[in-house]
N, C-alpha and C. Protein backbone atom coordinates (compact mmCIF):
# COMPACT_ATOMS: atom_id res chain seq x y z
N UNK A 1 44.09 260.97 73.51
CA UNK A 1 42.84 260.44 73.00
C UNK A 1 43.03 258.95 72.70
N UNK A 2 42.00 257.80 73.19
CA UNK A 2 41.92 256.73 73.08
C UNK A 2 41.69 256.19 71.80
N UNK A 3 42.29 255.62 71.22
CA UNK A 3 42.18 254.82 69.87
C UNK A 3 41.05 254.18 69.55
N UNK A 4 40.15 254.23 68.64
CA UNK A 4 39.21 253.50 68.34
C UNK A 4 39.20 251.85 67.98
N UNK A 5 37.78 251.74 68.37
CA UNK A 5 38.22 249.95 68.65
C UNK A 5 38.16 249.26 66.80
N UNK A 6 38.84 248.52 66.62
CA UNK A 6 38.83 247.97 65.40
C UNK A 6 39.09 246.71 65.79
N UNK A 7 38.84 245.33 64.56
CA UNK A 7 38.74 244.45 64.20
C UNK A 7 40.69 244.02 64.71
N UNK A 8 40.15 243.08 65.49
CA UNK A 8 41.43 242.31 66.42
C UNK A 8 41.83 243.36 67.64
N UNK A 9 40.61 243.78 68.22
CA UNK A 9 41.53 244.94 69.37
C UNK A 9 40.20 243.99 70.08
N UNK A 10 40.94 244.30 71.50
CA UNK A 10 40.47 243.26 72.18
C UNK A 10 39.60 244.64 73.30
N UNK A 11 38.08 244.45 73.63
CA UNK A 11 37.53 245.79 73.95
C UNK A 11 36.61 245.17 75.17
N UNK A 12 36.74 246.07 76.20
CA UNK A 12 35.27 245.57 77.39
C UNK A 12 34.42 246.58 77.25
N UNK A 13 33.07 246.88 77.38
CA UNK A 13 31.62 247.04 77.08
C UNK A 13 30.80 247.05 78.18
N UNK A 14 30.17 247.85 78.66
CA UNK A 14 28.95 248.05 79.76
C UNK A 14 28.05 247.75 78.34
N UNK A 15 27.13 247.22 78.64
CA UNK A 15 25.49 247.23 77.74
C UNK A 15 24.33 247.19 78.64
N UNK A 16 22.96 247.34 78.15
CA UNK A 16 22.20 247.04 78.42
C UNK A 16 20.93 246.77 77.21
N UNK A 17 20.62 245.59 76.72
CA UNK A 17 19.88 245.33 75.93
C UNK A 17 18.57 245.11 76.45
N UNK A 18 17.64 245.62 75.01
CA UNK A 18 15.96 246.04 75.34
C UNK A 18 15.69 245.31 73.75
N UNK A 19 14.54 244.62 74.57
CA UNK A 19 13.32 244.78 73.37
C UNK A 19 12.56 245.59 72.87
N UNK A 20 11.65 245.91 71.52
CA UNK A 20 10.98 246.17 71.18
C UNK A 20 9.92 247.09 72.29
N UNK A 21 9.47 246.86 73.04
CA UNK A 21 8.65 246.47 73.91
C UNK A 21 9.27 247.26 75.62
N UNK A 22 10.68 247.61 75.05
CA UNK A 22 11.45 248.38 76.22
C UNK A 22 12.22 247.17 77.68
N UNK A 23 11.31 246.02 77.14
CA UNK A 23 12.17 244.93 78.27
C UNK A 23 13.00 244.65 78.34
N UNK A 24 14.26 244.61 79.42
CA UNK A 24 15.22 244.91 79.25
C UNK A 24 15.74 242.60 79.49
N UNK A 25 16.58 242.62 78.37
CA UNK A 25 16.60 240.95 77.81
C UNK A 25 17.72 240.77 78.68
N UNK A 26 19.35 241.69 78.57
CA UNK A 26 19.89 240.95 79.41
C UNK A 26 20.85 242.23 79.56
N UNK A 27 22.08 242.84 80.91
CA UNK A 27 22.35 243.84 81.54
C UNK A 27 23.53 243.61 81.84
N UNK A 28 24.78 244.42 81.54
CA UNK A 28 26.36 244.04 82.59
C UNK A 28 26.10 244.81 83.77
N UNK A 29 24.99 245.47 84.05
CA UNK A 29 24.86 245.99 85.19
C UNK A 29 25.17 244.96 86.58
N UNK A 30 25.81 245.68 87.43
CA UNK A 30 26.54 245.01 88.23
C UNK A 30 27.56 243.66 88.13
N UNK A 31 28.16 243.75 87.26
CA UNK A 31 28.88 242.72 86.80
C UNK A 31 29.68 243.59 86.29
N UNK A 32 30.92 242.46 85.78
CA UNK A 32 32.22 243.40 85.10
C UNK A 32 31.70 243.10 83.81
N UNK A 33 32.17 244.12 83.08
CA UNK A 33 32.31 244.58 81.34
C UNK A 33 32.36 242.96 80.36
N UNK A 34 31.27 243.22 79.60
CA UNK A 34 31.75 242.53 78.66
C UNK A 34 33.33 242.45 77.58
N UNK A 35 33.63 241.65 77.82
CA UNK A 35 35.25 241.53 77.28
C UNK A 35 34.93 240.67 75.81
N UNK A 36 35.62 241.07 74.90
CA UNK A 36 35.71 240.27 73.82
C UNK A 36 36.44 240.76 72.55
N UNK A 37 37.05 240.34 71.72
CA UNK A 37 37.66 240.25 70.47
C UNK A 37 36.96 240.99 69.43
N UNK A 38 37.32 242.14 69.03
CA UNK A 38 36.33 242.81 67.95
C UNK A 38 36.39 242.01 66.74
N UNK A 39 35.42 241.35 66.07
CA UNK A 39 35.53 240.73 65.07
C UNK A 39 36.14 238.87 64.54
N UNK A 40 36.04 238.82 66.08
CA UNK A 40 36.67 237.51 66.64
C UNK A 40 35.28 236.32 66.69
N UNK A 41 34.09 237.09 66.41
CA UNK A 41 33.17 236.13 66.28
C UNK A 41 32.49 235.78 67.54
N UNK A 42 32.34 236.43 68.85
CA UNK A 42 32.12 235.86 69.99
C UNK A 42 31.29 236.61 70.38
N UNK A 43 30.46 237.87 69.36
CA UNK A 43 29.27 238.11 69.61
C UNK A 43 28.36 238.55 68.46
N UNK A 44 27.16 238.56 68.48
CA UNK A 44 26.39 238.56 67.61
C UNK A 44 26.83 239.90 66.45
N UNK A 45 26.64 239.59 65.33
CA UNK A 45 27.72 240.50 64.28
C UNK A 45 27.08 242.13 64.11
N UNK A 46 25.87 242.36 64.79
CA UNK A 46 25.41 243.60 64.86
C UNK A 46 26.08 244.51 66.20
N UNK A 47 26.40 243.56 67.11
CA UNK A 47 26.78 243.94 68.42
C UNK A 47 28.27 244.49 67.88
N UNK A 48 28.82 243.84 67.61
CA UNK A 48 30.67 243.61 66.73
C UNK A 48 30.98 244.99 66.02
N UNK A 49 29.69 245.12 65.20
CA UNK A 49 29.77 246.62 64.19
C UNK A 49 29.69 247.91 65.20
N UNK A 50 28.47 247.99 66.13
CA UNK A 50 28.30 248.79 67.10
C UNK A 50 29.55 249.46 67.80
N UNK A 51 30.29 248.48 68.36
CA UNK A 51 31.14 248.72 69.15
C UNK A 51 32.08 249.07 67.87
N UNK A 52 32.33 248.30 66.93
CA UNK A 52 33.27 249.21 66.16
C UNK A 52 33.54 250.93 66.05
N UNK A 53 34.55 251.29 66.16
CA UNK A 53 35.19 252.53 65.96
C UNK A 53 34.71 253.04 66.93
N UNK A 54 34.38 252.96 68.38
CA UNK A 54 33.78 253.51 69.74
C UNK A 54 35.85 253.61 70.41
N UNK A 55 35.53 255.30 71.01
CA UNK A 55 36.68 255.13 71.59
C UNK A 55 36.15 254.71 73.59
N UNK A 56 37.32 254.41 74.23
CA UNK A 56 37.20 254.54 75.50
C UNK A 56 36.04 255.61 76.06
N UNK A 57 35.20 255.75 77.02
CA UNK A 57 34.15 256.88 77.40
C UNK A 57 33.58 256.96 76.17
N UNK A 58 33.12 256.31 74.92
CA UNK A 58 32.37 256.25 74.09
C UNK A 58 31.01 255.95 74.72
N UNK A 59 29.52 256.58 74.45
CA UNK A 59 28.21 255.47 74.89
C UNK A 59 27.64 255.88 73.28
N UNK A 60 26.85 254.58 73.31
CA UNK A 60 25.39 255.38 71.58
C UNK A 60 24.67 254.15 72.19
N UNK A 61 23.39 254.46 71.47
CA UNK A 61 22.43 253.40 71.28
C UNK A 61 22.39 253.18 70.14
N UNK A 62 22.70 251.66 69.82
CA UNK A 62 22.02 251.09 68.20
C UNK A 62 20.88 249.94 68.41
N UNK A 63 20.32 249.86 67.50
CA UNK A 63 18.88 248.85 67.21
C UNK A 63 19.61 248.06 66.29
N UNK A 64 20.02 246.96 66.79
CA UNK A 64 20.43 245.38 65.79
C UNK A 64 18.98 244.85 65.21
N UNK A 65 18.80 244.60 63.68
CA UNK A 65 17.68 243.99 63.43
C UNK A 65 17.95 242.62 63.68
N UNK A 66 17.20 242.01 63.38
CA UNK A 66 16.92 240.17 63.41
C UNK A 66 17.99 239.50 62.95
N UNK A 67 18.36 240.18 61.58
CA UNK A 67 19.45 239.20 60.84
C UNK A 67 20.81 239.52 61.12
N UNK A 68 20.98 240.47 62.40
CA UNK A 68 22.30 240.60 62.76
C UNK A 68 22.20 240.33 63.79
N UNK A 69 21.27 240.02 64.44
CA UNK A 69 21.68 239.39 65.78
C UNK A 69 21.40 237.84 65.90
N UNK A 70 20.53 237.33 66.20
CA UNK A 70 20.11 235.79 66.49
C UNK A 70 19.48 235.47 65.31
N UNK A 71 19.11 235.95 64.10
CA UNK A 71 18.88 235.12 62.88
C UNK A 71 16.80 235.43 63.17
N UNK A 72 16.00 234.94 62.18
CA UNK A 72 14.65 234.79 62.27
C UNK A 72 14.19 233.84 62.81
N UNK A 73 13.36 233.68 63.48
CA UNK A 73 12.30 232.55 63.71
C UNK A 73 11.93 231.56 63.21
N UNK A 74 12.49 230.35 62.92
CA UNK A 74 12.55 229.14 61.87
C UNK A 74 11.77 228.51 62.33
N UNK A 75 10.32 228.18 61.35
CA UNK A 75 9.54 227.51 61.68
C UNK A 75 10.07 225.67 62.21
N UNK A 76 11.03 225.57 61.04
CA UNK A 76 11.42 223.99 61.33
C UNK A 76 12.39 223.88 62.24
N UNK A 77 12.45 224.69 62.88
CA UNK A 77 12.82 224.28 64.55
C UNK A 77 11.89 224.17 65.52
N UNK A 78 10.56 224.55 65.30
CA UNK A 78 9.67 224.06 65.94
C UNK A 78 9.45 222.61 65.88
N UNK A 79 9.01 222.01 67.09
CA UNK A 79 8.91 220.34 66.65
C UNK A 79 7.59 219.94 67.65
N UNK A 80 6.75 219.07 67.06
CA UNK A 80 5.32 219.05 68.13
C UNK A 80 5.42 218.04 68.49
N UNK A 81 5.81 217.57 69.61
CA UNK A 81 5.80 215.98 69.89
C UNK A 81 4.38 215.58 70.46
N UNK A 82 4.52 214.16 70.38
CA UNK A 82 2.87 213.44 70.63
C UNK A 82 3.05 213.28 72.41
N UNK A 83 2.11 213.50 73.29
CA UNK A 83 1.93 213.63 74.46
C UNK A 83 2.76 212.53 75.11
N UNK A 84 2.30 211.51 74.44
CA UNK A 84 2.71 209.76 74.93
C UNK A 84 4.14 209.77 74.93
N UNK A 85 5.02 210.54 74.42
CA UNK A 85 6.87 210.62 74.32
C UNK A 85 6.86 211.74 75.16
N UNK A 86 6.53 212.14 75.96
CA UNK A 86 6.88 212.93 77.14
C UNK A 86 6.90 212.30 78.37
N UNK A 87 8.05 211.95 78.97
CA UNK A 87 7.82 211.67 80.29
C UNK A 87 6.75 211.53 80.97
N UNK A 88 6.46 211.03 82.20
CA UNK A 88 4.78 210.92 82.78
C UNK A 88 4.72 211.85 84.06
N UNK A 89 6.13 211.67 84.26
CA UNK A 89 6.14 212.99 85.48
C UNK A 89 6.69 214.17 85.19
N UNK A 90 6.47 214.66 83.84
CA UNK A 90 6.90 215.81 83.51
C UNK A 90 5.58 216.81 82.91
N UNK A 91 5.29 217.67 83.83
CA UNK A 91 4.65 218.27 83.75
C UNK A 91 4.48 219.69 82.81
N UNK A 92 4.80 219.61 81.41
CA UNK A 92 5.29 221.32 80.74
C UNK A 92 4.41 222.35 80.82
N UNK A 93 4.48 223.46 80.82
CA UNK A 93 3.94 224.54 80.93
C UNK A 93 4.36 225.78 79.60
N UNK A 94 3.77 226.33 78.96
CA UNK A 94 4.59 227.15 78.12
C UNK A 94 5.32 228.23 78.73
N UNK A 95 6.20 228.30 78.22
CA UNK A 95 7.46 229.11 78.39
C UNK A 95 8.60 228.69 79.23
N UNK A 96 8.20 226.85 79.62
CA UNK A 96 9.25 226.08 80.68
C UNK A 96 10.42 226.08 79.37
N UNK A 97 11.35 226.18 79.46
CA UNK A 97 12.82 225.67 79.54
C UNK A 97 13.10 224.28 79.39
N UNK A 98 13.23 223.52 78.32
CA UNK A 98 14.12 222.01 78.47
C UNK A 98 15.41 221.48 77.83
N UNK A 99 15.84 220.87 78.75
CA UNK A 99 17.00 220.44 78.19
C UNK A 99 16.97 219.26 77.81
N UNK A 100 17.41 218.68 76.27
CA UNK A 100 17.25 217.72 75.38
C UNK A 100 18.34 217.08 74.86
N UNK A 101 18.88 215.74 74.71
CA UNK A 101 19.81 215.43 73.98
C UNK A 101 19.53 215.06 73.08
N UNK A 102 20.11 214.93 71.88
CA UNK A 102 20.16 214.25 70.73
C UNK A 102 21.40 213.92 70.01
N UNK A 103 22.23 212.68 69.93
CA UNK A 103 22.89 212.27 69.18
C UNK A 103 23.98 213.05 70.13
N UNK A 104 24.04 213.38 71.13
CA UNK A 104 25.10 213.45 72.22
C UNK A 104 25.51 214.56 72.11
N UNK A 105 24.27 215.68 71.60
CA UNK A 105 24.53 216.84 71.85
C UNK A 105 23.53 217.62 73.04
N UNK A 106 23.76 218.29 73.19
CA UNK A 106 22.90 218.94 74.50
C UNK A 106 21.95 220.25 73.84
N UNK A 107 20.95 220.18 74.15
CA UNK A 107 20.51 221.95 73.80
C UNK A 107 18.87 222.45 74.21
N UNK A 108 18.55 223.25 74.42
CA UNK A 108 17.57 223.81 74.73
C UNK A 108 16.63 223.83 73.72
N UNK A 109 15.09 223.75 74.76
CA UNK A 109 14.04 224.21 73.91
C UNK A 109 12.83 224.80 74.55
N UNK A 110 11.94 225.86 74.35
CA UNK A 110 11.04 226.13 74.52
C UNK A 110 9.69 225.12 74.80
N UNK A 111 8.82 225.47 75.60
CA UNK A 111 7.73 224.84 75.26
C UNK A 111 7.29 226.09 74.81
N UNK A 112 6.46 225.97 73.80
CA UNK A 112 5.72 226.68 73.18
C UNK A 112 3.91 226.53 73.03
N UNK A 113 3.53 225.17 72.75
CA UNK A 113 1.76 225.08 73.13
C UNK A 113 1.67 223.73 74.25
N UNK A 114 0.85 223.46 74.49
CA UNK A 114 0.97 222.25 75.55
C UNK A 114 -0.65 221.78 75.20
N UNK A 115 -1.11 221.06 74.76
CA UNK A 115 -2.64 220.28 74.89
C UNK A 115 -2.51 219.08 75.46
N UNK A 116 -3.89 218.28 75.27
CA UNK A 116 -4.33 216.89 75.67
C UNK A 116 -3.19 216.17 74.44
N UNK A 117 -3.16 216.55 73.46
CA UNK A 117 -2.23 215.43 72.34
C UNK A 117 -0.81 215.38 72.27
N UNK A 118 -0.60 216.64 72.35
CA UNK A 118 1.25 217.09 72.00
C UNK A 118 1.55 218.29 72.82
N UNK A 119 3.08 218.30 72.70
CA UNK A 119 3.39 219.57 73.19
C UNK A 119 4.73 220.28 72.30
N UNK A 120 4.73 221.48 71.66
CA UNK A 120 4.92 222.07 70.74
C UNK A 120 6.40 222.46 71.70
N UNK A 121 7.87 222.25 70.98
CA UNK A 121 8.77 222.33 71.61
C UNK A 121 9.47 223.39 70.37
N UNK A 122 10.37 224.70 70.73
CA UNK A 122 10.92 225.38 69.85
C UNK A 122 12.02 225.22 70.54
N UNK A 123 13.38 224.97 69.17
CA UNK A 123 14.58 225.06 69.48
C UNK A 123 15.26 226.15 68.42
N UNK A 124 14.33 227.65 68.30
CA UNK A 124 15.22 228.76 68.23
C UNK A 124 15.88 229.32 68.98
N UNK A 125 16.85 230.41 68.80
CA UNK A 125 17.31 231.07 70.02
C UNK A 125 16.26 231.73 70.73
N UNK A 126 16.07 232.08 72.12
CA UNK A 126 14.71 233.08 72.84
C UNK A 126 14.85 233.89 71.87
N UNK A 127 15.65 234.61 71.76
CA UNK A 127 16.11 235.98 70.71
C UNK A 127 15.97 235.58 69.32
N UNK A 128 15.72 234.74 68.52
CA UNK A 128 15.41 234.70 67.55
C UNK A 128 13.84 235.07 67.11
N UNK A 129 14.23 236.38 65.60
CA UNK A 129 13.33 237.13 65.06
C UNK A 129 13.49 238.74 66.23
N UNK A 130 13.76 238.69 66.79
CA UNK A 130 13.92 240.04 67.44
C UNK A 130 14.68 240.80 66.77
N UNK A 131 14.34 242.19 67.15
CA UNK A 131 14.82 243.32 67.32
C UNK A 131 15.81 243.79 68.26
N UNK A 132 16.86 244.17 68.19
CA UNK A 132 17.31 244.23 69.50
C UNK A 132 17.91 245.65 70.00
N UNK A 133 17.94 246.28 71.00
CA UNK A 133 18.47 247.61 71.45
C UNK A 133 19.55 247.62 72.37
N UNK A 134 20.93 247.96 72.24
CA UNK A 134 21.70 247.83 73.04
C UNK A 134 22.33 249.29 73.27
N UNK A 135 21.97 249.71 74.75
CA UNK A 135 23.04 251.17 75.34
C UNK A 135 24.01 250.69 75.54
N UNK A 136 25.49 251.52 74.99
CA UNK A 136 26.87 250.79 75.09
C UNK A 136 27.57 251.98 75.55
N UNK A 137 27.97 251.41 76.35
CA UNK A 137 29.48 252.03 77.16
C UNK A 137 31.11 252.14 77.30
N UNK A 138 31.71 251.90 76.18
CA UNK A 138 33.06 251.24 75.72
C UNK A 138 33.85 251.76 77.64
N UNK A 139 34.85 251.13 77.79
CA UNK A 139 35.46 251.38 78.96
C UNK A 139 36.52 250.56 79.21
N UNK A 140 36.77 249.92 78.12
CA UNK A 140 38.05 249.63 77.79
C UNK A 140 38.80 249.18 76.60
């Protein structure tokens, strides 16, 4: 019998995570196993507990709430910029993807509203305020 995974055992993972809503957010399907450090910090701390004490040929489903996975929806990461500081050949659309520097860091943001004046940019995680559902497969 395979030893259960604990904190510093190093474990790979089939998943498949769902929203609320049954959409499936992101899949190791066809890919190799998620690999990672139990308790090593390299995945969201609801995911970490889950897999805790799962032996080898282990599967369950758990539901990570909000505050164990990507944190809530922070309004003051929303930011509305004025139309006129947008590029002229940049056309946004909500739900485009941008990549932004600031102070020589790199990071993503949502468009979120787009009008004639501004365009409403979020730099939460996509996954922030979710719910999250992950089928797990321990397998190593």
């Amino acid at each position: 019998m395979s030893e259960q995974a604990r904190s510093g055992d190093t474990v790979r993972v089939h998943y498949k995570g769902t929203l609320r809503d049954g959409s499936v957010f992101d899949s190791s399907e066809g890919r190799d196993p998620l690999e990672f450090r139990v308790g090593g910090g390299q995945v969201i701390p609801g995911f970490d507990a889950a897999v805790t004490g799962m032996r080898v040929g282990d599967e369950k489903t758990v539901t990570i709430p909000a505050d164990q996975a990507y944190g809530p929806a922070r309004e003051e990461m929303k930011l509305a910029v004025p139309r006129a500081q947008i590029p002229s050949d940049l056309r946004p659309k909500v739900g485009d993807r941008l990549q932004l520097s600031q102070g020589g860091q790199q990071f993503v943001v949502v468009v979120r509203e787009v009008s004639d004046d501004q365009v409403v940019l979020d730099a939460n995680h996509p996954l922030a305020g979710e719910e999250l559902t992950f089928a797990l497969t321990r397998v190593g």
